[in-house]
Protein backbone atom coordinates (compact mmCIF):
# COMPACT_ATOMS: atom_id res chain seq x y z
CA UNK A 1 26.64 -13.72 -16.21
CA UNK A 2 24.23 -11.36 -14.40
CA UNK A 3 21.38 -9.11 -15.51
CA UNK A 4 20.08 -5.96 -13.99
CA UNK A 5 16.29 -5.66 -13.81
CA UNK A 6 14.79 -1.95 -12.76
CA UNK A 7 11.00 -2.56 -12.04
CA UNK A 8 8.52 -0.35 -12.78
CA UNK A 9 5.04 -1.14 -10.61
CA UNK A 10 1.67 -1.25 -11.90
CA UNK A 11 -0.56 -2.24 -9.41
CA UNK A 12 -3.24 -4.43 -10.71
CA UNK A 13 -5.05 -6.84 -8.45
CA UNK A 14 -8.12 -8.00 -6.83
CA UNK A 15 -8.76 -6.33 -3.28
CA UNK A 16 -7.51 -9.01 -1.19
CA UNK A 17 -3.87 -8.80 -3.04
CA UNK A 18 -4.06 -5.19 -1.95
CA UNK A 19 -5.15 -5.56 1.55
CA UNK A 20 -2.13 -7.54 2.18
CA UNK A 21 0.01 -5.73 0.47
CA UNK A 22 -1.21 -2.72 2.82
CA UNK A 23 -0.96 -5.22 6.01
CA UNK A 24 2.53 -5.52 5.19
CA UNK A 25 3.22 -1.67 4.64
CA UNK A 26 1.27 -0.43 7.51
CA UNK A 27 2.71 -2.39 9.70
CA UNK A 28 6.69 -1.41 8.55
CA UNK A 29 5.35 2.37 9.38
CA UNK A 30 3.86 1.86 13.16
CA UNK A 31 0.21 2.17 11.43
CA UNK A 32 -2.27 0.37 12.70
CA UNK A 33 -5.74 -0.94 11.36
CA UNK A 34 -9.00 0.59 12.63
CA UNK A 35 -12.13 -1.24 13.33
CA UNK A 36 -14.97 -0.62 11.76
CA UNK A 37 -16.89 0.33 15.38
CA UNK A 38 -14.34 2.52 15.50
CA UNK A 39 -14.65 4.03 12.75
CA UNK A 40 -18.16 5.05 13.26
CA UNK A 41 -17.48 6.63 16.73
CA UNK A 42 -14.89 8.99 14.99
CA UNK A 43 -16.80 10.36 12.53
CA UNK A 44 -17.69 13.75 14.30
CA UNK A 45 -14.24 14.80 14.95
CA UNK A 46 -13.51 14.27 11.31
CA UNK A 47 -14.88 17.71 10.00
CA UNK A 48 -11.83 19.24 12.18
CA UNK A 49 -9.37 17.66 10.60
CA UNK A 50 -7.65 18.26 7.32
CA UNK A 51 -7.69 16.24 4.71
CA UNK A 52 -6.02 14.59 1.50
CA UNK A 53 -6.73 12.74 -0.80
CA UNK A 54 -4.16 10.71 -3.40
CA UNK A 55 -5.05 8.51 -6.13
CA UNK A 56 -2.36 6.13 -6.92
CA UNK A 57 -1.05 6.08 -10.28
CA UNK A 58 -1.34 2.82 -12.46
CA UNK A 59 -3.32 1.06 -10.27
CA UNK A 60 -6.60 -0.77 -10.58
CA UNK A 61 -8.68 -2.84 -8.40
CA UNK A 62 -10.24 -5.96 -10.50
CA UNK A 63 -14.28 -5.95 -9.35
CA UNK A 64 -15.21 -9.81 -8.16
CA UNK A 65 -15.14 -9.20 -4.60
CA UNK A 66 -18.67 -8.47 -4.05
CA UNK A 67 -19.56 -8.66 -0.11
CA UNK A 68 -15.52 -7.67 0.87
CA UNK A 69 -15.10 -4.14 2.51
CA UNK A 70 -12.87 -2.87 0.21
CA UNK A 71 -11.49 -0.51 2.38
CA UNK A 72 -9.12 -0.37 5.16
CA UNK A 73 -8.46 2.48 7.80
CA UNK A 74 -5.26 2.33 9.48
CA UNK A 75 -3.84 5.70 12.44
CA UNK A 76 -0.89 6.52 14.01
CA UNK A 77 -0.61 9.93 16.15
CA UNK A 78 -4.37 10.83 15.20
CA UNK A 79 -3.31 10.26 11.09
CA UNK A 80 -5.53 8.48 9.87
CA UNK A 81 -5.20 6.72 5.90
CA UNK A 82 -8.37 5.16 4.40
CA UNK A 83 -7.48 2.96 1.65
CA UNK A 84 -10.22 2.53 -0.83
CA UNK A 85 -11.15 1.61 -4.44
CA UNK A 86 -12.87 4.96 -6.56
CA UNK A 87 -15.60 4.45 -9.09
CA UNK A 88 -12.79 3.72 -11.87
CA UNK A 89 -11.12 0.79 -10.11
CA UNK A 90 -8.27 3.08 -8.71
CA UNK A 91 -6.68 2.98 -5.70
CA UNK A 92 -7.15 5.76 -3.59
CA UNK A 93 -5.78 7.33 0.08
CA UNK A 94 -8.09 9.62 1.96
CA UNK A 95 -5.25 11.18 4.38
CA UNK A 96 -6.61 13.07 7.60
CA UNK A 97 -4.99 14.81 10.43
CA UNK A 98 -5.48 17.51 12.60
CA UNK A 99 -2.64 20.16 12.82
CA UNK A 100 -1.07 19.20 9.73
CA UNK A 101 -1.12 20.60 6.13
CA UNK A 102 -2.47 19.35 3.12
CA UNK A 103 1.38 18.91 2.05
CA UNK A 104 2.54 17.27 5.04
CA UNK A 105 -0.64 14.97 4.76
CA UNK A 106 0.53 14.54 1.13
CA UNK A 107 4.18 13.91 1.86
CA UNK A 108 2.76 11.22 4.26
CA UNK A 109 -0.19 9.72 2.11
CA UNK A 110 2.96 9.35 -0.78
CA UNK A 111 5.14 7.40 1.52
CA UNK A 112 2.80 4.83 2.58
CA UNK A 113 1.66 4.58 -1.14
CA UNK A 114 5.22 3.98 -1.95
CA UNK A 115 5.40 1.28 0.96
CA UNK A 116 2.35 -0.67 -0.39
CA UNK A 117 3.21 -0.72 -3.48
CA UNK A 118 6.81 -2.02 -2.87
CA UNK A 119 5.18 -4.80 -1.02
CA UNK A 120 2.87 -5.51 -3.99
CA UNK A 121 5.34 -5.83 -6.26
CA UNK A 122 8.12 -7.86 -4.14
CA UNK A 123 5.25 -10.34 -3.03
CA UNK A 124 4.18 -10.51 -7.04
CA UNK A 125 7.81 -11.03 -7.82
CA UNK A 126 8.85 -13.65 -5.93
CA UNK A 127 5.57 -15.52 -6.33
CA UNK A 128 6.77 -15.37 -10.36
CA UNK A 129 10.01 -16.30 -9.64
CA UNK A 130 9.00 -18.95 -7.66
CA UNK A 131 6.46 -20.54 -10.48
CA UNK A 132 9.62 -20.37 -12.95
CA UNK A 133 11.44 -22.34 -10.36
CA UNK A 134 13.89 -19.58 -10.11
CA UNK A 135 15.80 -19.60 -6.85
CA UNK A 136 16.03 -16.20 -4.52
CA UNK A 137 20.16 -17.01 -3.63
CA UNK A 138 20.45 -13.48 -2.43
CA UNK A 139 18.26 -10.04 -0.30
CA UNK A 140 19.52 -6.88 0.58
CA UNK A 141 17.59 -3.87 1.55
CA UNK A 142 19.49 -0.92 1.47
CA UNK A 143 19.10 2.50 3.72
CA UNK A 144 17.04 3.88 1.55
CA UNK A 145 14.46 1.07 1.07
CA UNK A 146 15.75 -0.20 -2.34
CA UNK A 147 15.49 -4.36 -2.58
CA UNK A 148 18.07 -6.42 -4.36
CA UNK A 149 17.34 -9.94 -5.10
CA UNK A 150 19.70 -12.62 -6.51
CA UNK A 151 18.41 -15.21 -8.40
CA UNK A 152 19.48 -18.31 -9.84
CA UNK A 153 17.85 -20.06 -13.10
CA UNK A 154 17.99 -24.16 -13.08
């Protein structure tokens, strides 16, 4: 007997769920995280740039990690994606880049979005599975970035 399971992600989490969740995704996209010093330095070439920002649906950011940066800057090719929490809990990507549209910035800011919050949800998912002593037998990832897991009930 088998059952078929379509998932449908809410992200809700305290930051440090998140910021590995975006570790994870960055790093699948040739992103890579910007220090803080950095940062700072950068700041005046910003106002040439163009800029996007995208609020990610059904997601909030549980308070309780007073004294964490809760944000996290990753660039690659002079993109750079600031990952923050708004003033409602929500997660939010500031997209920037110079010589690209708001669209294209968009298009980008979606498919990291859509990275981090696979990663959120397979981590969650097996960490579930794994508490109902359910057994992963089985992983595919198609072309197309869709994950199929087997599992096995004792």
């Amino acid at each position: 007997m088998s059952t078929v399971l379509v998932i449908t992600p809410i992200v809700i989490a305290h930051w440090p769920a998140i910021a590995a969740a975006i570790s994870a995704a960055i790093a699948t996209m040739g992103f890579t995280t910007v220090e803080e010093a950095v940062q700072a330095t950068a700041q005046g070439s910003v106002a040439e740039k163009e800029k996007e920002i995208i609020e990610v649906e059904d997601s909030e950011i549980l308070p309780g990690s007073e004294g964490r940066a809760e944000q996290i800057v990753v660039e690659k090719d002079g993109i750079r994606a600031t990952f923050s929490r708004d003033a409602r809990g929500a997660l939010r990507v500031c997209m920037e880049g110079k010589g690209l549209s708001k669209q294209q910035l968009r298009q980008l800011g979606e498919e990291l979005i859509g990275r981090v919050t696979q990663q959120f949800v397979y981590h969650r998912i097996v960490t579930e599975l794994k508490e109902k002593k359910m057994a992963i037998v089985g992983e595919e990832v198609t072309a197309d970035r869709v994950v199929r897991l087997r599992v096995r009930s004792w």
